[in-house]
C-alpha atoms as a PDB file:
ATOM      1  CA  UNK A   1      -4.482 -15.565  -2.000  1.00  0.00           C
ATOM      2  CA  UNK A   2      -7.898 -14.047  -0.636  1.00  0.00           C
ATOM      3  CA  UNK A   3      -9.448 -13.127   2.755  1.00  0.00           C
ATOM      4  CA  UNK A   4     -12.814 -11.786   2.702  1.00  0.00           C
ATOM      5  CA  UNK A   5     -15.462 -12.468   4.545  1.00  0.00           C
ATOM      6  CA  UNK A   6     -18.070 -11.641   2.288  1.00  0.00           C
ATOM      7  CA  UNK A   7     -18.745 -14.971   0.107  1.00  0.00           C
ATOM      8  CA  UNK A   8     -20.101 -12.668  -2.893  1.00  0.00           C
ATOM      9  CA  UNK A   9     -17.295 -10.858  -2.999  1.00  0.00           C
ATOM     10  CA  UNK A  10     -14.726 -13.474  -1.975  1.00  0.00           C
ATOM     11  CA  UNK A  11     -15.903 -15.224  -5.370  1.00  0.00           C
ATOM     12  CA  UNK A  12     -16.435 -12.757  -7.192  1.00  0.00           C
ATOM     13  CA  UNK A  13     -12.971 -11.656  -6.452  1.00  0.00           C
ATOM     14  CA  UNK A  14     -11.405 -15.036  -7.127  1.00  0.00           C
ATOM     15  CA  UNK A  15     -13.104 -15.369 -11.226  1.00  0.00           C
ATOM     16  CA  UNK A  16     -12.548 -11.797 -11.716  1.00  0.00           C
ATOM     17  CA  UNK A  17      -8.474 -12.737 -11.275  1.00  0.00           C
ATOM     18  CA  UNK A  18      -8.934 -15.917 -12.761  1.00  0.00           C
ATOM     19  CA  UNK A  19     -10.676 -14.385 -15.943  1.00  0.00           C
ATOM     20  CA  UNK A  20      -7.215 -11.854 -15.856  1.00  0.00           C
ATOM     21  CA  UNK A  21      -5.078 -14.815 -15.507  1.00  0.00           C
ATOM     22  CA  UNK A  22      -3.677 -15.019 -12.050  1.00  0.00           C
ATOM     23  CA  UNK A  23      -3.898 -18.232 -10.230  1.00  0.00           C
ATOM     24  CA  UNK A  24      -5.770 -18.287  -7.244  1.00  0.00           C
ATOM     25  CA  UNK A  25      -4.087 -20.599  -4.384  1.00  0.00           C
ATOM     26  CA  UNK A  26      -6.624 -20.041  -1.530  1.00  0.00           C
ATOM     27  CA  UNK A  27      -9.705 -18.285  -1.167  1.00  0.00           C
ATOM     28  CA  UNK A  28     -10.311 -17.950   2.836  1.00  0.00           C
ATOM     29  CA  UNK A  29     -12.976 -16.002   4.802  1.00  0.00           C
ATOM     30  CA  UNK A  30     -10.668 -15.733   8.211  1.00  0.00           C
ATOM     31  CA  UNK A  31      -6.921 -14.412   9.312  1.00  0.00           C
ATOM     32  CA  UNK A  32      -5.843 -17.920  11.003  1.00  0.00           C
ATOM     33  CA  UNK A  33      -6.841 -19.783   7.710  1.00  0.00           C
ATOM     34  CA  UNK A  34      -5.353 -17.063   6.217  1.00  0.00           C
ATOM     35  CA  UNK A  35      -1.681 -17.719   8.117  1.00  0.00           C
ATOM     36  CA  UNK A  36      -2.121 -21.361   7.408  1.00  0.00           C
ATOM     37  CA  UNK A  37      -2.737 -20.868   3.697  1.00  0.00           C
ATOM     38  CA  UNK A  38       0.355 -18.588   3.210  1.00  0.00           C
ATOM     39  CA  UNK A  39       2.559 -20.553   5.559  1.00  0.00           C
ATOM     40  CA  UNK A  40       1.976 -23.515   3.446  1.00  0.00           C
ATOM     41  CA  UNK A  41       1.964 -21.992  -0.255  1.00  0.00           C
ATOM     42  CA  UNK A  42       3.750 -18.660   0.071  1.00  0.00           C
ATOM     43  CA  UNK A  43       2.324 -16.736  -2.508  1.00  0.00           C
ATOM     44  CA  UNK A  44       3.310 -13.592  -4.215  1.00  0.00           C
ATOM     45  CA  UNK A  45       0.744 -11.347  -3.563  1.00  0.00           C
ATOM     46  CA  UNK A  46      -2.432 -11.696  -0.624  1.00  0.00           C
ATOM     47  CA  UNK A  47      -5.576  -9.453  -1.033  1.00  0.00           C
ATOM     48  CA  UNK A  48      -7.108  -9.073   2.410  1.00  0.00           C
ATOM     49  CA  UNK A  49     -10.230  -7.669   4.163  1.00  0.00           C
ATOM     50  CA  UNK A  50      -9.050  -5.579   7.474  1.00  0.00           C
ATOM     51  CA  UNK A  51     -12.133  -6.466   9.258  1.00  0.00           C
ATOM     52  CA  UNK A  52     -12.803 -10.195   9.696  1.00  0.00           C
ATOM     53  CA  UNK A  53     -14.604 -13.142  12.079  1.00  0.00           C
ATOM     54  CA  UNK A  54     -14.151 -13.448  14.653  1.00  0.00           C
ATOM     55  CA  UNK A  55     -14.689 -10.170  16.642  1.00  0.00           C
ATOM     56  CA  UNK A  56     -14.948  -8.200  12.842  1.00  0.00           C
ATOM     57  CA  UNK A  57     -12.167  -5.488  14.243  1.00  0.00           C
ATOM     58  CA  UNK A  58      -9.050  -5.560  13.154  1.00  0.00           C
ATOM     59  CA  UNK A  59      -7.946  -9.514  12.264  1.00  0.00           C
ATOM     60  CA  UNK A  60      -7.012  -8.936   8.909  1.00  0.00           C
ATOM     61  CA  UNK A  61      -4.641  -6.002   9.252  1.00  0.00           C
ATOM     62  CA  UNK A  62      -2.687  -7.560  11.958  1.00  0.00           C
ATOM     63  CA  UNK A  63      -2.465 -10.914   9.537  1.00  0.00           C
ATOM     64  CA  UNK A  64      -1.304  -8.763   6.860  1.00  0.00           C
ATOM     65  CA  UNK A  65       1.606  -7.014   9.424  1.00  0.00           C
ATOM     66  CA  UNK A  66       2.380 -10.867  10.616  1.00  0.00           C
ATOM     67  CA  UNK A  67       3.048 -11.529   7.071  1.00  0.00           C
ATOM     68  CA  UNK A  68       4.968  -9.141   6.601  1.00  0.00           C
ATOM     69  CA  UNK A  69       7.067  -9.907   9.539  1.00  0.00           C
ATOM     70  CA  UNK A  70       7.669 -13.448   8.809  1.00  0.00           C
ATOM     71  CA  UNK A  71       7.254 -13.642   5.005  1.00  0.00           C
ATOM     72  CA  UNK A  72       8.538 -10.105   3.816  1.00  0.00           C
ATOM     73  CA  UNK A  73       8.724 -11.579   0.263  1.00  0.00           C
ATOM     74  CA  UNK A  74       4.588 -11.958   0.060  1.00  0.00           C
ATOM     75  CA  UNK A  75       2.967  -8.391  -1.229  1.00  0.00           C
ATOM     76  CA  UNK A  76       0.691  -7.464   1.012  1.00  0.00           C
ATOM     77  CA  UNK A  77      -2.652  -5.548  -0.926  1.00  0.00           C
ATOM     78  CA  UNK A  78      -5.375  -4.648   1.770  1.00  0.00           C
ATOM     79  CA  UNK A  79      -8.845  -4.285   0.431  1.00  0.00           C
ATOM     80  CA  UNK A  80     -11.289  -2.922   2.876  1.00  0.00           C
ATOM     81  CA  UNK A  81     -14.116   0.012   3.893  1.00  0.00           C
ATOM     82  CA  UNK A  82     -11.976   1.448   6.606  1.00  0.00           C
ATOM     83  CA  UNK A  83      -8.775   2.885   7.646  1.00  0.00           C
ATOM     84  CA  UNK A  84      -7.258   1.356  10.516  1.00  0.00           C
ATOM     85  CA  UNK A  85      -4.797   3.801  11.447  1.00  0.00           C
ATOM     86  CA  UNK A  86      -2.885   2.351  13.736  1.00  0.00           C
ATOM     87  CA  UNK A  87      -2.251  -0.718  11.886  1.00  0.00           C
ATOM     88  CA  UNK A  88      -2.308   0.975   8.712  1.00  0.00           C
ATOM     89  CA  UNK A  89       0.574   3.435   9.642  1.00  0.00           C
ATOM     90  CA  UNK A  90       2.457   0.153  11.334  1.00  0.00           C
ATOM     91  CA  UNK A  91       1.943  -1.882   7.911  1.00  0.00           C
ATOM     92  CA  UNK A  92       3.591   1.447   5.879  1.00  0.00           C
ATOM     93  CA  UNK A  93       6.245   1.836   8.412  1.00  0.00           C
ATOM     94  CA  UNK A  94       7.412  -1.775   8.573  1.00  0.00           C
ATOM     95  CA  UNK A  95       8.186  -2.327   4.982  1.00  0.00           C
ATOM     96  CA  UNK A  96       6.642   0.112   2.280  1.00  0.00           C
ATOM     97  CA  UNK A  97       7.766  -1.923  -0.523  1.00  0.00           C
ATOM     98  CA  UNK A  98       5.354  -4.873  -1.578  1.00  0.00           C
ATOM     99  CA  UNK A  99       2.600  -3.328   0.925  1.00  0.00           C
ATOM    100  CA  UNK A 100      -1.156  -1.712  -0.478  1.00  0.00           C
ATOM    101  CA  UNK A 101      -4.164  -0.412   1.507  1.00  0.00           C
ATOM    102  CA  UNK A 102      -7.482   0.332  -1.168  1.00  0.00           C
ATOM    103  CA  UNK A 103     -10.567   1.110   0.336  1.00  0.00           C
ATOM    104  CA  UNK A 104     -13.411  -0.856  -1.201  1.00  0.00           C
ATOM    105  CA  UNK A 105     -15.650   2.328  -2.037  1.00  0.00           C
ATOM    106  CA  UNK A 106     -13.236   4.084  -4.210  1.00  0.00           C
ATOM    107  CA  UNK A 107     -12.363   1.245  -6.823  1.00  0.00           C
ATOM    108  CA  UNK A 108     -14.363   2.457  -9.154  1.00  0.00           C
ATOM    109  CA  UNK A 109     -12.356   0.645 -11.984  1.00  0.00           C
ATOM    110  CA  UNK A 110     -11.644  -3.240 -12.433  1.00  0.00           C
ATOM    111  CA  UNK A 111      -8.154  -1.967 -13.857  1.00  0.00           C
ATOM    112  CA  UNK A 112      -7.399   0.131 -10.850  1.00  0.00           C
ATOM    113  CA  UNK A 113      -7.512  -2.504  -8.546  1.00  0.00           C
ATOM    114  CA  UNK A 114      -5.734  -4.823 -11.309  1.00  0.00           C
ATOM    115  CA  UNK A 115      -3.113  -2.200 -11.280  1.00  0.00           C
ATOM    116  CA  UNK A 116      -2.319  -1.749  -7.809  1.00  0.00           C
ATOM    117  CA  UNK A 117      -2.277  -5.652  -7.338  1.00  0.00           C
ATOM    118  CA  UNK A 118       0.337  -5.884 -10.137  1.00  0.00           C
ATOM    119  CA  UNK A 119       2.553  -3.213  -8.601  1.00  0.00           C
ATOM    120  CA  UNK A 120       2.532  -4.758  -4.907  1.00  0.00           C
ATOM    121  CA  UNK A 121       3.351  -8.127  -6.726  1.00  0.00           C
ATOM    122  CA  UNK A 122       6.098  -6.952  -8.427  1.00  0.00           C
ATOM    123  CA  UNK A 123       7.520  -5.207  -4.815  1.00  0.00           C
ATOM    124  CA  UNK A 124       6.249  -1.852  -5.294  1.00  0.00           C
ATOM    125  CA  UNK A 125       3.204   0.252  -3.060  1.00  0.00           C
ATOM    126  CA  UNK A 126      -0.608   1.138  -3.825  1.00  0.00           C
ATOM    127  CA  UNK A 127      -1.909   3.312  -1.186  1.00  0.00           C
ATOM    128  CA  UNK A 128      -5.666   4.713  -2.436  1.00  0.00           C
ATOM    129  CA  UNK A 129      -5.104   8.846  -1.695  1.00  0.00           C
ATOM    130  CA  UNK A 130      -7.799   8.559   0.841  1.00  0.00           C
ATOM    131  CA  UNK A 131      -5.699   6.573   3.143  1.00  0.00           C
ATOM    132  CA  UNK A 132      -2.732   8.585   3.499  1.00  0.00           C
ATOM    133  CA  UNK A 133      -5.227  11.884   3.406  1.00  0.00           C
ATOM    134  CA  UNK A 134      -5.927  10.356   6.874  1.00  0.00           C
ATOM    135  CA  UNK A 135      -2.269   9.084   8.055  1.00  0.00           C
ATOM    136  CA  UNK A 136      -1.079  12.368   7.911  1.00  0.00           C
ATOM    137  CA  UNK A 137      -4.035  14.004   9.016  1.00  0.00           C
ATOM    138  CA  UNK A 138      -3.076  12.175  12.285  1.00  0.00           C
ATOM    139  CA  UNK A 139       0.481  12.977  12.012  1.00  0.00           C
ATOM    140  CA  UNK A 140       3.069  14.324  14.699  1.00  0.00           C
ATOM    141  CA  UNK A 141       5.429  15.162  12.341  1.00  0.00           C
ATOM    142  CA  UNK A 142       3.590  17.634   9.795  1.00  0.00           C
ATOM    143  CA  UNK A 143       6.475  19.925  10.125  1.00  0.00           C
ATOM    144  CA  UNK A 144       8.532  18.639   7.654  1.00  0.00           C
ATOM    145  CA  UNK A 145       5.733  19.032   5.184  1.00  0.00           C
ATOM    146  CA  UNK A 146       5.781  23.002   5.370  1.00  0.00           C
ATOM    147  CA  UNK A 147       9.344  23.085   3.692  1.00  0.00           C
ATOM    148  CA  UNK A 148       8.193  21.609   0.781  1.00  0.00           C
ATOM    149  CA  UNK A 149       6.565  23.723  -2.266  1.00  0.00           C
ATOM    150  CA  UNK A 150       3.117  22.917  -3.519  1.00  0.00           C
ATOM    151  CA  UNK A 151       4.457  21.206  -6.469  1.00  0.00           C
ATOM    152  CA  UNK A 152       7.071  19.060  -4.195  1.00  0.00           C
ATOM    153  CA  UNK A 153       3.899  18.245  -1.939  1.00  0.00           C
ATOM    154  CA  UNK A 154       2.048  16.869  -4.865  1.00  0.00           C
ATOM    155  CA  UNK A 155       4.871  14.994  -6.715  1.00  0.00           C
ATOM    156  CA  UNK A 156       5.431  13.640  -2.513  1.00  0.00           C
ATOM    157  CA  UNK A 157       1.927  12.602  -2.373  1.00  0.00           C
ATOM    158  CA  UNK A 158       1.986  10.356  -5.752  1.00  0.00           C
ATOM    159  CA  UNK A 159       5.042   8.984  -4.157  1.00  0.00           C
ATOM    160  CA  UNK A 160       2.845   7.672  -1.280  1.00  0.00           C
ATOM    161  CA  UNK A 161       0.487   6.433  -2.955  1.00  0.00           C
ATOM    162  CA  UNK A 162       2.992   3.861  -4.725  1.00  0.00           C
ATOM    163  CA  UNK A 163       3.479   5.697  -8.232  1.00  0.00           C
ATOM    164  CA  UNK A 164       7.002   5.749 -10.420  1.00  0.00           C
ATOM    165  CA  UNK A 165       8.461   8.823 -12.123  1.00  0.00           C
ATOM    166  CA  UNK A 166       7.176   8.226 -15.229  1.00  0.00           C
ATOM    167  CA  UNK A 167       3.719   7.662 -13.354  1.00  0.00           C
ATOM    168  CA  UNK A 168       3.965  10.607 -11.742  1.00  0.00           C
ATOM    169  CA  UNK A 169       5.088  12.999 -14.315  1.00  0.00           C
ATOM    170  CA  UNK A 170       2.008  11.476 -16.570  1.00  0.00           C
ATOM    171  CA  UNK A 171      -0.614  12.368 -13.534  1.00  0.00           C
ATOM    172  CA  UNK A 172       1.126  15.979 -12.719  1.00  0.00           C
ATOM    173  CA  UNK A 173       1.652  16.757 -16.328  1.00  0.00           C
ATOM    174  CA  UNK A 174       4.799  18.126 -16.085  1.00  0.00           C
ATOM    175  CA  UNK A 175       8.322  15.874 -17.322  1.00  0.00           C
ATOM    176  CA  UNK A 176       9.781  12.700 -15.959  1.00  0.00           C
ATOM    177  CA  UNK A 177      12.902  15.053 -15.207  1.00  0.00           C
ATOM    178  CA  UNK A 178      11.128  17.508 -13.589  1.00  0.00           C
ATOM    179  CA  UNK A 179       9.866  15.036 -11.426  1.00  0.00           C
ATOM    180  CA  UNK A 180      13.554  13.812 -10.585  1.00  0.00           C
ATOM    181  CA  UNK A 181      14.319  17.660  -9.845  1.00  0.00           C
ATOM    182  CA  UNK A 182      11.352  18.132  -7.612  1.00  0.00           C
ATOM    183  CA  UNK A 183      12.069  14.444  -5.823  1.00  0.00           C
ATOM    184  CA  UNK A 184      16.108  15.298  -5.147  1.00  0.00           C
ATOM    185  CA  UNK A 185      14.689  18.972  -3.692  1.00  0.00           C
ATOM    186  CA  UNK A 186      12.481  16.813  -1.852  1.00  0.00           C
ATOM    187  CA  UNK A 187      15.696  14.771  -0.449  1.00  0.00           C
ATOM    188  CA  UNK A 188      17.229  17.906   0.251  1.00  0.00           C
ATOM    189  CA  UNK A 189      14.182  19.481   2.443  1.00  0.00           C
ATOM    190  CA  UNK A 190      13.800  16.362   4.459  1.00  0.00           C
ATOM    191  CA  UNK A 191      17.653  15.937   4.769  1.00  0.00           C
ATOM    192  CA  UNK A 192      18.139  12.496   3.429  1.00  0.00           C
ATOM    193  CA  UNK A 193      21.580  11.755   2.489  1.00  0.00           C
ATOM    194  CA  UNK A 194      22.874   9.292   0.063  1.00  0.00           C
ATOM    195  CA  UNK A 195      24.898   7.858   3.503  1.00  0.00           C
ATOM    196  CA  UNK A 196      21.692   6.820   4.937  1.00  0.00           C
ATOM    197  CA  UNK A 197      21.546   2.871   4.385  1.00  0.00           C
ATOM    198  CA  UNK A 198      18.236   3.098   3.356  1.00  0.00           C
ATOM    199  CA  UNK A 199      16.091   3.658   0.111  1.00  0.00           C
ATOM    200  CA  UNK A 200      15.403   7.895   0.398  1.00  0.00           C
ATOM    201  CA  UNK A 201      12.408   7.375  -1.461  1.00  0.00           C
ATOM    202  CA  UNK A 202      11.314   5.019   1.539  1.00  0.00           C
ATOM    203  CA  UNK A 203      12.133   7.609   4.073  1.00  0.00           C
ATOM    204  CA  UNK A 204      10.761  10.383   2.489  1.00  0.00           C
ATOM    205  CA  UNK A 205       7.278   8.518   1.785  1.00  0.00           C
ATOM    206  CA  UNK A 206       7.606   7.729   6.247  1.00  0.00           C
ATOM    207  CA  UNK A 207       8.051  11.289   6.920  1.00  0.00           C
ATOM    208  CA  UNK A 208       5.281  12.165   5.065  1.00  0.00           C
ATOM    209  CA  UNK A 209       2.996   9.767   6.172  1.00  0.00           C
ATOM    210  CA  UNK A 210       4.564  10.942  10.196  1.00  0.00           C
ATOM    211  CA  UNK A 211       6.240   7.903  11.247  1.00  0.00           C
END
């Protein structure tokens, strides 16, 4: 499903997926039809503008968290020209998994977006570098960062931004086990135990981002 505002891009949007083969369920230009659409179809993925009518603030966003809330199994891919960071860090802290901010701008490749849509539908993150430059720009919690190597930083920031192992260890040239090594170090500096309940990789990503 799509919420934009913008009728060019709104269609545009909907025959580009079409053309890659992804049905289209609803193509809406407001959060409430928004709600309505996904409370009646429940899709697997929504692509959604953060600002929309009817004050143009922050309608989308908080959609996108009350979908979350109440449909955790819809991915969640926000497309906008802004970072909202209040609702952006709440959206991340909720629920990484299944959960993607882009900003509009930066797409500067069909297959980028393509890509990042495909990994929140299948459960997994997108976060353009951009945003979380500016979640943890705003962060309380920075200390945890400075026990970390540069390396560990890096291979930490791919993490954020929704990539695998294999992902990463193709973008940081270096080997899918020497991204395992840096990621358990990683565990270790943030002190995330196995006992924890929760996915590490999850935890570590919230740290980093300062929640």
């Amino acid at each position: 499903m799509l919420a934009e505002d913008s009728t060019l891009l709104r269609v545009g949007l909907e025959r580009l997926l079409v053309d890659e083969g992804h049905e289209v369920l609803a193509a809406v230009d407001n959060a409430e039809r928004l709600l309505e659409a996904v409370a009646a179809e429940q899709p697997d993925v929504v692509v959604a503008d953060v600002r929309m009518p009817p004050t143009h603030t922050d309608e989308g966003l908080r959609a996108a968290l009350e979908i979350r809330a109440r449909w955790p199994e819809v991915g969640v891919l926000v497309l906008s020209q802004y970072v909202e960071r209040r609702y952006a860090r709440e959206l991340f802290t909720v629920e990484s998994q299944g959960v993607g901010y882009l900003l509009k701008d930066r797409v500067v490749e069909v297959d980028e977006f393509l890509d990042a849509l495909e990994r929140v539908a299948a459960g997994r993150s997108a976060f353009d570098e951009e945003v979380v430059r500016q979640l943890v720009g705003h962060s309380k919690h920075a200390d945890f960062l400075s026990r970390l190597t540069a390396r560990e930083s890096a291979v930490l920031a791919e993490m954020a931004q929704g990539h695998g192992n294999e992902a990463i260890a193709g973008r940081l040239h270096i080997s899918r086990s020497g991204v395992e090594k840096h990621i358990n170090a990683i565990f270790d500096k943030l002190e995330l135990n196995r006992s924890s309940g929760h996915s590490r990789r999850v935890l570590a990503v919230l740290r980093y981002l300062g929640s």
